[in-house]
Protein backbone atom coordinates (compact mmCIF):
# COMPACT_ATOMS: atom_id res chain seq x y z
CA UNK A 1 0.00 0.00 0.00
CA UNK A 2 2.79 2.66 1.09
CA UNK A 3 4.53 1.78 -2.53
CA UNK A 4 0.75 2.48 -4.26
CA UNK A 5 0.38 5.85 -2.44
CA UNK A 6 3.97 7.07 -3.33
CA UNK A 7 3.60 6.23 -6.90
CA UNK A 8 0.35 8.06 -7.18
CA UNK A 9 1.55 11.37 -5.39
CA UNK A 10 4.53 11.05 -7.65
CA UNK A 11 2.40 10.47 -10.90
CA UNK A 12 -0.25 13.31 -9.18
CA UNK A 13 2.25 16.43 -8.46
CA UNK A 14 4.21 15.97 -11.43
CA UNK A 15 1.04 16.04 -13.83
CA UNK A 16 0.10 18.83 -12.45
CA UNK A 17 3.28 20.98 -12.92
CA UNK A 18 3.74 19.35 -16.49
CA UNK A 19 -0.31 20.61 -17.19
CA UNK A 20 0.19 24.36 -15.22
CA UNK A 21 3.57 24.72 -16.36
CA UNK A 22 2.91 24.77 -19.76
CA UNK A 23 3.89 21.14 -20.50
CA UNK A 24 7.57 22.43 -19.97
CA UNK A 25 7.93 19.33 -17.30
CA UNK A 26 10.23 16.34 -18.21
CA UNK A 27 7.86 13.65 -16.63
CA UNK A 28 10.39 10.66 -16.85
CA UNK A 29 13.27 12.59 -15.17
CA UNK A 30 10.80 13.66 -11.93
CA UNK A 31 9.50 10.31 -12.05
CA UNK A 32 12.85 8.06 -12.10
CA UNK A 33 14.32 10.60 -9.92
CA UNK A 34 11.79 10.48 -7.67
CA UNK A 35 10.85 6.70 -7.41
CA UNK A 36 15.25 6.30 -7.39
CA UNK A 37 15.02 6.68 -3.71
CA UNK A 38 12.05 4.11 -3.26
CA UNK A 39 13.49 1.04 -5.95
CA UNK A 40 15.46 -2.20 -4.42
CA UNK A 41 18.24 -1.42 -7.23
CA UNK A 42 21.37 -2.92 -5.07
CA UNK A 43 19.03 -6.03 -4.13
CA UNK A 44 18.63 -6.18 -8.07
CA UNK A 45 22.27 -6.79 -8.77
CA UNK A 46 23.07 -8.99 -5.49
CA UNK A 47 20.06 -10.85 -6.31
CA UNK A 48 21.79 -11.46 -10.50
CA UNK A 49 25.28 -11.75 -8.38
CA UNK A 50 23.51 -15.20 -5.97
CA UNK A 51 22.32 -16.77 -9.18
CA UNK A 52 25.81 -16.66 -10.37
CA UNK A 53 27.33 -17.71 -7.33
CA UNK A 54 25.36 -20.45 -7.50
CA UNK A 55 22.72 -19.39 -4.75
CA UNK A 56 19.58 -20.19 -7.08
CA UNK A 57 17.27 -19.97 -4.79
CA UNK A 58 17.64 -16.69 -3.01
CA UNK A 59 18.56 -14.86 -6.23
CA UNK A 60 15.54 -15.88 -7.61
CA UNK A 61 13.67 -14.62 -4.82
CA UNK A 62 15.72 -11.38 -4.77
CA UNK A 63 15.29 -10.62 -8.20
CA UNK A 64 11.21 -11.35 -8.39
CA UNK A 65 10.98 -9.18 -5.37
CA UNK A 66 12.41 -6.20 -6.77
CA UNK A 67 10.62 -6.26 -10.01
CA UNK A 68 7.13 -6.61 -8.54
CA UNK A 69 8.24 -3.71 -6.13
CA UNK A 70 9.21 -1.52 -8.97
CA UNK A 71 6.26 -2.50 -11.13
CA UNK A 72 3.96 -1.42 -8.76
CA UNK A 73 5.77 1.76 -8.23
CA UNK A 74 5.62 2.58 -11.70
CA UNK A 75 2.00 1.33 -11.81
CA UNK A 76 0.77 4.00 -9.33
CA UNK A 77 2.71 6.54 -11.18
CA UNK A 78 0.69 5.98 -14.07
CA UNK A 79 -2.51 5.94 -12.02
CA UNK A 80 -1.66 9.55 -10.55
CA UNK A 81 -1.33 11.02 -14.53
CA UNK A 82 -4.08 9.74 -15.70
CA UNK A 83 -6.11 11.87 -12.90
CA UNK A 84 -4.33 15.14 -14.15
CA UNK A 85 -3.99 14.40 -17.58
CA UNK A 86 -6.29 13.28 -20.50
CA UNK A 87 -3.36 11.82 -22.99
CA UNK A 88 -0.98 10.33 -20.23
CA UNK A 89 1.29 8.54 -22.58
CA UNK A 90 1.93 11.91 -25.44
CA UNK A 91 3.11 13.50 -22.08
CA UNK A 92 5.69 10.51 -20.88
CA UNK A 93 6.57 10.84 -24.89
CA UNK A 94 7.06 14.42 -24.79
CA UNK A 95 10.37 14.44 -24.78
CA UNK A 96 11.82 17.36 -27.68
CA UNK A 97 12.57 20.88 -25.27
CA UNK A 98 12.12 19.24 -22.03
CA UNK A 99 14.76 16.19 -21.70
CA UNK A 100 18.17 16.18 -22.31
CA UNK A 101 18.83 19.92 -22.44
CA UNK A 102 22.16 19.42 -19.75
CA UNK A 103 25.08 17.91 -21.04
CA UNK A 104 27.12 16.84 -17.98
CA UNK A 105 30.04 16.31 -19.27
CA UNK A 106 30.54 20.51 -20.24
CA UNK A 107 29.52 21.08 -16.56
CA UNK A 108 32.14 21.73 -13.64
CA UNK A 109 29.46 20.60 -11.14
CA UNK A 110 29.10 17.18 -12.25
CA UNK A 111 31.25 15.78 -9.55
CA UNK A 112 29.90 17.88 -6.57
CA UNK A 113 26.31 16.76 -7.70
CA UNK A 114 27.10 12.86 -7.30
CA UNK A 115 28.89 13.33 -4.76
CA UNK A 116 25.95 14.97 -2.88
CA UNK A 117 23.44 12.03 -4.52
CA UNK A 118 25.94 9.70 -2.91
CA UNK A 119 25.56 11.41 0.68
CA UNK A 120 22.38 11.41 0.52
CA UNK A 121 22.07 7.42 -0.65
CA UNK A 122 24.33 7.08 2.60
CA UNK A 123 22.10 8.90 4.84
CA UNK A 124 19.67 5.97 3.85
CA UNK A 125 21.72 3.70 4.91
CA UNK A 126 22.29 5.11 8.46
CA UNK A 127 26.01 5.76 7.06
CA UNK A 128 28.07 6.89 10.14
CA UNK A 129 28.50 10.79 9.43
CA UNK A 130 31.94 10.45 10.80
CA UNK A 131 33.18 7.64 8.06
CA UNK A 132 31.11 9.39 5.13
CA UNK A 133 34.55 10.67 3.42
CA UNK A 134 35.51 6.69 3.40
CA UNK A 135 32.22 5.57 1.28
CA UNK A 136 32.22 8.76 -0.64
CA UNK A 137 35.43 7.80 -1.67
CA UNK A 138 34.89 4.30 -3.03
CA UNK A 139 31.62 5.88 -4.18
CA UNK A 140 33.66 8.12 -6.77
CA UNK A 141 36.08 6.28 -7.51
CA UNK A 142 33.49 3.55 -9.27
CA UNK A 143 31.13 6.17 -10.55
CA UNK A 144 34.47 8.29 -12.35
CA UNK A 145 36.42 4.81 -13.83
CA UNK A 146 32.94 3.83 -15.06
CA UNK A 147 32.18 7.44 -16.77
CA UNK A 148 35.56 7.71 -18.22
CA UNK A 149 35.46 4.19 -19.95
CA UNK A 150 32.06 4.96 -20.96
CA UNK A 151 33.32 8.14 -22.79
CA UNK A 152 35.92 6.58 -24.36
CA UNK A 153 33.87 3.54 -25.86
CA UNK A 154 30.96 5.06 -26.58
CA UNK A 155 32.07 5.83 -30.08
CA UNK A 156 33.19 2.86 -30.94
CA UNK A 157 30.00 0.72 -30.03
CA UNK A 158 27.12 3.64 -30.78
CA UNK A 159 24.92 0.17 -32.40
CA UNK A 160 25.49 -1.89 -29.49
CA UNK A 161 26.03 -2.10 -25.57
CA UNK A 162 29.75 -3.24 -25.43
CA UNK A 163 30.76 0.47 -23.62
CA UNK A 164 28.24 -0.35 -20.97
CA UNK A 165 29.07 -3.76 -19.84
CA UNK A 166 33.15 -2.77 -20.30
CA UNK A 167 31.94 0.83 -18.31
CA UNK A 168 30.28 -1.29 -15.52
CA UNK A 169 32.58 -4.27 -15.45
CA UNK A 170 35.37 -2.06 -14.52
CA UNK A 171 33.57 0.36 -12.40
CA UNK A 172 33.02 -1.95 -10.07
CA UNK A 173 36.07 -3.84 -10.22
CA UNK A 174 37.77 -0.27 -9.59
CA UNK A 175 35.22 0.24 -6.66
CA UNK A 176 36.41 -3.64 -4.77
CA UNK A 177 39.74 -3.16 -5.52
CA UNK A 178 40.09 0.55 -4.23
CA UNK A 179 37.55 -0.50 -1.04
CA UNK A 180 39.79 -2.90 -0.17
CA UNK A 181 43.44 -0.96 -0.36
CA UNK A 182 41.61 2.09 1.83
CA UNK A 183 39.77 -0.56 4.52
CA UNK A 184 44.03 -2.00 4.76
CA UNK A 185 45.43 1.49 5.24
CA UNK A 186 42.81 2.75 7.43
CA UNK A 187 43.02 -0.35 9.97
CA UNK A 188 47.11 0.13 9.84
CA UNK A 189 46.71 3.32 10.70
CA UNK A 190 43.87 2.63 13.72
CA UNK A 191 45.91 -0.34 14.81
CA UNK A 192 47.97 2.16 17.12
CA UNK A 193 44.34 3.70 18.86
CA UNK A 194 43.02 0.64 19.32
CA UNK A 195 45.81 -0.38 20.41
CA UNK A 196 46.18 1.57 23.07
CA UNK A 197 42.73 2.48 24.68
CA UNK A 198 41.86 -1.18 24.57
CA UNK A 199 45.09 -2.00 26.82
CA UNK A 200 46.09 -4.39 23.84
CA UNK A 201 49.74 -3.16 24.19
CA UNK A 202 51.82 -1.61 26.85
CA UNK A 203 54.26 1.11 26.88
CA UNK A 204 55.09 3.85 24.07
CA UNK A 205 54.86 3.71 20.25
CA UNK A 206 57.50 4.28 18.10
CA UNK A 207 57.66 7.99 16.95
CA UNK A 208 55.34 7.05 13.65
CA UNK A 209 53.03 5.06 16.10
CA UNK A 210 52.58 7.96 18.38
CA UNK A 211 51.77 10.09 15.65
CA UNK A 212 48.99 8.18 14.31
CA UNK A 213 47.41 7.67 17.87
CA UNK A 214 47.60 11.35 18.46
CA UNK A 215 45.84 12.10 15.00
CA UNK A 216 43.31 9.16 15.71
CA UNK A 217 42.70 10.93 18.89
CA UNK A 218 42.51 14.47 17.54
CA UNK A 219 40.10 13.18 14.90
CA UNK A 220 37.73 11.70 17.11
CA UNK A 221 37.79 15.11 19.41
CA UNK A 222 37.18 16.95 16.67
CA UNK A 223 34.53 15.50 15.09
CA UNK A 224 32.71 15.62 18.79
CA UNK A 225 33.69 18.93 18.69
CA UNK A 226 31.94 19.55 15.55
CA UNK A 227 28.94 17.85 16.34
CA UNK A 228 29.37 14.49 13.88
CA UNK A 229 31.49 12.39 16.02
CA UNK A 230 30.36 9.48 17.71
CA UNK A 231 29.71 10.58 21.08
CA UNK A 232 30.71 7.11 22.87
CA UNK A 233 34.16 7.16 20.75
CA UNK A 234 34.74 10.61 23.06
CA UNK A 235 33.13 8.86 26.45
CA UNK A 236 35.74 5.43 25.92
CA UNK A 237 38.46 7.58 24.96
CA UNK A 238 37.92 9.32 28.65
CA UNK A 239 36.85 6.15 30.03
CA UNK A 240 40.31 4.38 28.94
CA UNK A 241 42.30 6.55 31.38
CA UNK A 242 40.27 4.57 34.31
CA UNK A 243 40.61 1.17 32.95
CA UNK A 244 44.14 1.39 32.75
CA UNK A 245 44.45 2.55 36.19
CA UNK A 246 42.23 -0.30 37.19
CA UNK A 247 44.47 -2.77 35.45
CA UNK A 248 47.51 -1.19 36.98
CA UNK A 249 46.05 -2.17 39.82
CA UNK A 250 44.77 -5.02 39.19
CA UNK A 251 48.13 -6.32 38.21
CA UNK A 252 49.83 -4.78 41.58
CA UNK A 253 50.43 -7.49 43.65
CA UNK A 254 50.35 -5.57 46.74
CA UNK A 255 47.13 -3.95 45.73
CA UNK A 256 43.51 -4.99 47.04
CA UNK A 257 41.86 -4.85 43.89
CA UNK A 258 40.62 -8.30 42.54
CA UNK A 259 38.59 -7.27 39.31
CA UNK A 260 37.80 -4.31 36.95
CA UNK A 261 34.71 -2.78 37.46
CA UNK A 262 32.19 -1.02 35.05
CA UNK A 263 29.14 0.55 35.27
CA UNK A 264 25.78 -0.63 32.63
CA UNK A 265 26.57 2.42 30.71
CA UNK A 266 30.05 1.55 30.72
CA UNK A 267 29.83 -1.89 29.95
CA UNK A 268 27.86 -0.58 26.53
CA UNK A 269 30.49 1.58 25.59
CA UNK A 270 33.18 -0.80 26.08
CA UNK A 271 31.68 -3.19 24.08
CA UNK A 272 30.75 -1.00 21.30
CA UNK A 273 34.48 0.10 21.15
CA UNK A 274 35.72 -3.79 21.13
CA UNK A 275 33.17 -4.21 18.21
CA UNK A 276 34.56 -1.08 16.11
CA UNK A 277 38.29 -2.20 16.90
CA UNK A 278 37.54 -5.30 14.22
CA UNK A 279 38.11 -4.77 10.74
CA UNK A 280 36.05 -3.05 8.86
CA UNK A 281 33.25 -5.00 6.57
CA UNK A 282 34.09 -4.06 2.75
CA UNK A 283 30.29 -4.88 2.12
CA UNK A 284 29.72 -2.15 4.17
CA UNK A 285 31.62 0.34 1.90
CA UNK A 286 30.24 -1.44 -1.09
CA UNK A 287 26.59 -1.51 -0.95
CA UNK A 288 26.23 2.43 -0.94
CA UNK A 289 28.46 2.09 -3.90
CA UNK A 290 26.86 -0.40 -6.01
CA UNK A 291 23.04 1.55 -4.92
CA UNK A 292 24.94 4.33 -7.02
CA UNK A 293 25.93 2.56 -9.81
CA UNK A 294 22.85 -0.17 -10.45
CA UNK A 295 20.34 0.96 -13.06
CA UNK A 296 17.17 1.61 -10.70
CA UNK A 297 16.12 4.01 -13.16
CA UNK A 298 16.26 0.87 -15.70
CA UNK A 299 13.97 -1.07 -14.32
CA UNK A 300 11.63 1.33 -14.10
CA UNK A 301 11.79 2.23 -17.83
CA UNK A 302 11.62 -1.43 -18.72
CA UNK A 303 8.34 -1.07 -17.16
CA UNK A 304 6.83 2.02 -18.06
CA UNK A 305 7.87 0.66 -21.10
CA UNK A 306 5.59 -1.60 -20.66
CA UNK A 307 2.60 0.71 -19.52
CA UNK A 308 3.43 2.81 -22.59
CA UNK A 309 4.74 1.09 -25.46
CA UNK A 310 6.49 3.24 -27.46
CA UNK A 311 6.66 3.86 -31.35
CA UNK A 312 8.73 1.25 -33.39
CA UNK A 313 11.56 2.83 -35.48
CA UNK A 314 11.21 1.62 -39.26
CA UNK A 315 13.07 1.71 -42.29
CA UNK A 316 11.53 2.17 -45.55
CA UNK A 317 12.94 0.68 -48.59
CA UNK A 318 11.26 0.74 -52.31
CA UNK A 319 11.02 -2.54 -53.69
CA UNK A 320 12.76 -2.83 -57.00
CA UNK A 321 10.60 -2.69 -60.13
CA UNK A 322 7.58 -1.78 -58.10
CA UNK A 323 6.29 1.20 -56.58
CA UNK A 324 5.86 -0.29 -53.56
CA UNK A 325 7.54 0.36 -50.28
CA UNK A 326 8.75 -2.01 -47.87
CA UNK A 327 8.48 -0.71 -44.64
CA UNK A 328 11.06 -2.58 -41.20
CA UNK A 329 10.71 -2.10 -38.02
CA UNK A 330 13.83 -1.62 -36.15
CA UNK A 331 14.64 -1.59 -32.55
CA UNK A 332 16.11 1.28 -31.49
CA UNK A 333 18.58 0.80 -29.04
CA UNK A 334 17.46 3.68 -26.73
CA UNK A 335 14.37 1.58 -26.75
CA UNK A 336 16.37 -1.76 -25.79
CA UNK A 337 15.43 -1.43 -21.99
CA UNK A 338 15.52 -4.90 -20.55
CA UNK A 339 18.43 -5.55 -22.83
CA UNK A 340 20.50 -2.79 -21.29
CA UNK A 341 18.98 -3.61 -17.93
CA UNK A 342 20.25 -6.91 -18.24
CA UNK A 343 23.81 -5.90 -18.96
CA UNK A 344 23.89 -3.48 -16.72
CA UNK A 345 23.08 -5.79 -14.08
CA UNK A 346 25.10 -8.88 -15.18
CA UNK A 347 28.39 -6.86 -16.00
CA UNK A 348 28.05 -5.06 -12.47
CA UNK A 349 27.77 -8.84 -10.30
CA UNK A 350 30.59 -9.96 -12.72
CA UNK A 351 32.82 -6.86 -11.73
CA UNK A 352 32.30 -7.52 -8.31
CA UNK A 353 32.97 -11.12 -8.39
CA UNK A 354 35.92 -10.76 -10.00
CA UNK A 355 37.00 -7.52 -8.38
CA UNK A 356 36.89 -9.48 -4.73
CA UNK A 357 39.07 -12.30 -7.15
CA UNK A 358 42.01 -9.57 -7.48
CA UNK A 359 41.84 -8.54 -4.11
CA UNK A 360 42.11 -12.20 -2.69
CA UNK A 361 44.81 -13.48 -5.09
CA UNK A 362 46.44 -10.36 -5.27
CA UNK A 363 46.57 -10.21 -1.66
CA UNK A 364 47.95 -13.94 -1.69
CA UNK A 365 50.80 -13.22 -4.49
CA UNK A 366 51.67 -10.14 -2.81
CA UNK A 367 52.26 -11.51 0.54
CA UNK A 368 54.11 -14.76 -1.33
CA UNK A 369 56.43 -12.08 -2.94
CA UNK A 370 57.16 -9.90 0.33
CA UNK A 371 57.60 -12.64 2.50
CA UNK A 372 55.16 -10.97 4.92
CA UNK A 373 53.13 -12.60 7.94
CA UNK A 374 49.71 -13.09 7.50
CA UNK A 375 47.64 -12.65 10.09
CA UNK A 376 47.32 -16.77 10.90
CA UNK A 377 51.34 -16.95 10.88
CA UNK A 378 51.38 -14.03 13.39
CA UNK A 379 48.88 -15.55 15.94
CA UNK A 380 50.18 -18.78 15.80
CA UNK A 381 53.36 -16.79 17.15
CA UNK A 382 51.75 -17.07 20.34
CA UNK A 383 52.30 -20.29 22.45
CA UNK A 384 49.47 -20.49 24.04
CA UNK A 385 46.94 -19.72 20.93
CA UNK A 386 44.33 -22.28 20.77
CA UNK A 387 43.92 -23.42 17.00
CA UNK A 388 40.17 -23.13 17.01
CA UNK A 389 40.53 -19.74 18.14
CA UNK A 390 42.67 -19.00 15.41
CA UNK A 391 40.66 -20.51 12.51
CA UNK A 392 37.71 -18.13 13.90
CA UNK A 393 39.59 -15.32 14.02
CA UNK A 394 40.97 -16.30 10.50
CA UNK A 395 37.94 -16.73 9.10
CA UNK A 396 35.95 -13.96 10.44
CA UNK A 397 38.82 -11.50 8.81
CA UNK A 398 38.48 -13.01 5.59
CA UNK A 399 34.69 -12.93 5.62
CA UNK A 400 35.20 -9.36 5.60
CA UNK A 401 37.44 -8.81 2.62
CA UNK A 402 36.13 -11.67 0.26
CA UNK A 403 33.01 -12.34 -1.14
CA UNK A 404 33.53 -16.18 -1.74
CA UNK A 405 34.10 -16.28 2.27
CA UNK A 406 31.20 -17.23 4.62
CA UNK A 407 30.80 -17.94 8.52
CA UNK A 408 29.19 -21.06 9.67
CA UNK A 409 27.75 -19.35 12.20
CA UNK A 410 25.33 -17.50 10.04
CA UNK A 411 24.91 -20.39 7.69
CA UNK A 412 21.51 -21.92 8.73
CA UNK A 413 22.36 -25.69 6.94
CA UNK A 414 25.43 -25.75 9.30
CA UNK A 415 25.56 -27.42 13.10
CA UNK A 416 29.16 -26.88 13.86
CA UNK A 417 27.84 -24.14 16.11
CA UNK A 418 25.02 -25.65 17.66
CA UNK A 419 24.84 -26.23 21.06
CA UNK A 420 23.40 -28.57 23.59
CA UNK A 421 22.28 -27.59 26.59
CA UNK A 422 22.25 -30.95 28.11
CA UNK A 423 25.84 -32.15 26.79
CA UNK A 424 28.20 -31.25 29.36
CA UNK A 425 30.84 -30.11 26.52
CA UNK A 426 28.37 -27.65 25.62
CA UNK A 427 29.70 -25.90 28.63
CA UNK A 428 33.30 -25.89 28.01
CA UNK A 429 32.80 -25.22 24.50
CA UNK A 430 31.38 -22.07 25.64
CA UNK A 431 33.87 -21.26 28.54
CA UNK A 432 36.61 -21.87 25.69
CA UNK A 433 34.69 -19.48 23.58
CA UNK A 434 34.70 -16.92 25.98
CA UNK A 435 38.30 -17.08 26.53
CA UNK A 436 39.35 -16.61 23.33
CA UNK A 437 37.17 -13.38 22.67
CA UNK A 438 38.32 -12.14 26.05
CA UNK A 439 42.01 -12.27 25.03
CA UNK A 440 40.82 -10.88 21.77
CA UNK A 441 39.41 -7.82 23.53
CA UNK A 442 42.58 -7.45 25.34
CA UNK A 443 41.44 -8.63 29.01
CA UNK A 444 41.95 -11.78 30.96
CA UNK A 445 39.20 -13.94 32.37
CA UNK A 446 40.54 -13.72 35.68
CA UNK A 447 41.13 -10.25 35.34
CA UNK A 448 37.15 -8.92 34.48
CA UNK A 449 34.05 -9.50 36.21
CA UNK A 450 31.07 -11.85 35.85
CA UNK A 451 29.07 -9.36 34.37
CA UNK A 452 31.34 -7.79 31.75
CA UNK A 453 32.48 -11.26 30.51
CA UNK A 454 28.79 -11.78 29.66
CA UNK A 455 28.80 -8.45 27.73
CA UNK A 456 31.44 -9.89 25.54
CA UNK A 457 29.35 -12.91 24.47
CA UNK A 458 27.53 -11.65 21.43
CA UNK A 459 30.82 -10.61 19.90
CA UNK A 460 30.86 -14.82 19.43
């Protein structure tokens, strides 16, 4: 119903300036603009990118559910013209002195404008205001390698739609590949904060490492300061002062104190900063990115298309020896909706596939060639690692990065995780579980109370 009642108030108010305005309205650019906001475009592509994976089933699903959606989007649009107007499809066809009159690519602004479409796509998705310059980022850098390749193809292929699977294909290999080298430098260069206000590591920095802790912690004053911040980054960053003195204490032998102590408030915070000390999930930098760059607007057409068919192009030959004519219809390739829509969509999932492909092998060959530690070989440093802790660890890192990477945690089919109450081992499973995300979070179990070890259990 909510879907029915914005397509008519879209349809209504925009028949109503194209009719009082003296028809000067392009109705398709208000409408796709409009319904843009409202269309399940990224579920579109991740729906096309599951049926390649091989997840049938929920692509399927995925990809039904977001045409319906659309459909009836563009179905109440049409109901709200034909209140206002008497010829609703000569107005959606009125295209000569209303459309295309901006050419983007003369305009300075073009960048600023998508950047600010972007923001606004990330305010949708409850973006953090503080990390917007991190998604706007990745955000460009797609949307600019798929306009440039676009430009320069476009003349080659003006009959076909080679420039826009090439332009998507690499857009959004660009946009992985570029996610992932920003999500490794900005965890390098957080390693030191975290570091350090989660009592993961004792003592001073080197010069560098005190550097990038003081600019970590002048960023996250500042952007309290200006009013975008998270407000419990500036409460833990206060807060760590107290739990280092408590562990000081703690680990004085000739002190009283037997555990650390936090209040419910506290306890929230802490585990809020233990949670945003983890590496940061590319998906989350990708999904705003790909909601810029799938053709929403496409799916719409395809539809309205289908509302209100549109005129056939034709050819018209004279026969020879005759004076007849023989008259072909041709389809025009601005007319070729589900056809681009389809390799818009396809060439998008491929890019992405094989964009988290270069960042997984390249990763791989580039560690092989700098004989660097990964992060298994430098856990395993430790003695007293348990090996199931490290495979979790390992594997919740890589789910991060790599698309091809699940947990079986979150994999319904899977009872490697499940747990019976009844079976004794249940309980140590547990106990062993807790261990291993309490040294992860930088404390002891004998070393934090009852109640903040059970704050620490959902991070499992």
């Amino acid at each position: 119903m909510v879907d029915v009642i914005v397509g008519v108030s879209t349809g209504l108010i925009a028949s109503l300036f194209y009719r009082y305005d003296g028809q000067h309205t392009c109705l398709p650019a208000v409408f796709l603009g409009t319904l843009y906001w409202f269309f399940y475009g990224t579920a579109f592509v991740v729906g096309i990118l599951e049926i390649i994976s091989g997840e049938l089933e929920t692509g399927v699903v995925r990809f039904m559910a977001v045409a319906v959606k659309t459909f009836v989007l563009s179905l109440g649009t049409t109901f709200g013209m034909q209140i206002v107007l008497k010829e609703p499809k000569d107005a959606w066809f009125d295209y000569d002195g209303n459309c295309g009159n901006i050419d983007l690519d003369d305009q300075w602004w073009r960048i600023p404008l998508y950047l600010l479409c972007s923001a606004s796509a990330l305010g949708q998705y409850r973006f953090p205001i503080v990390d917007y310059w991190r998604a706007l980022s990745v955000q460009l850098v797609g949307y600019e390698v798929q306009y440039q390749v676009f430009l320069f193809l476009r003349t080659r292929h003006p009959q076909d739609l080679q420039d826009t699977a090439a332009a998507n294909l690499l857009g959004a290999i660009g946009a992985v590949v570029f996610a992932a080298i920003m999500s490794y430098f900005v965890e390098s260069i957080t390693y030191y904060y975290h570091a350090r206000v989660l009592q993961r590591r004792k003592g001073k920095y080197s010069p560098f490492g005190e550097f990038l802790y003081s600019t970590c912690e002048t960023y996250v004053r500042v952007t309290n300061r200006l009013g975008f911040g998270k407000k419990n980054d500036l409460v833990y960053l206060e807060m760590s002062e107290k739990l280092r003195k408590q562990r000081e204490e703690l680990e004085d032998t000739n002190h009283s104190r037997t555990d650390i102590t936090l209040t419910e408030e506290e306890e929230m915070v802490f585990l809020e900063a233990v949670i945003q000390a983890e590496d940061l999930n590319i998906w989350a930098l990708l999904m705003p990115t790909l909601y810029q760059l799938v053709p929403g607007s496409l799916i719409a057409r395809l539809w309205f298309n289908t509302i209100f068919l549109p005129p056939l192009d034709s050819e018209c030959k004279v026969i020879d020896g005759t004076d007849y004519n023989f008259v072909k219809p041709v389809q025009s390739a601005s007319h070729a909706v589900f056809e681009s829509l389809l390799v818009t969509a396809v060439s998008l999932a491929l890019g992405t596939l094989i964009g988290f492909g270069v960042v997984e092998y390249g990763t791989y060959i580039l560690t092989k060639l700098f004989c660097c530690k990964n992060e298994n070989q430098q856990i395993t440093s430790d003695p007293n690692a348990s090996a199931d802790s490290i495979r979790t660890i390992n594997l919740r890192k890589s789910s991060r990065n790599f698309f091809s990477h699940t947990i079986n945690e979150n994999n319904p089919s899977s009872d490697l995780y499940t747990i019976d109450e009844n079976d004794p081992a249940s309980d140590s499973e547990r106990n062993t579980e807790d261990t291993n995300v309490n040294e992860e979070a930088g404390f002891d179990d004998d070393n934090i109370t009852e109640t903040n070890n059970d704050l620490l259990q959902p991070l499992l």
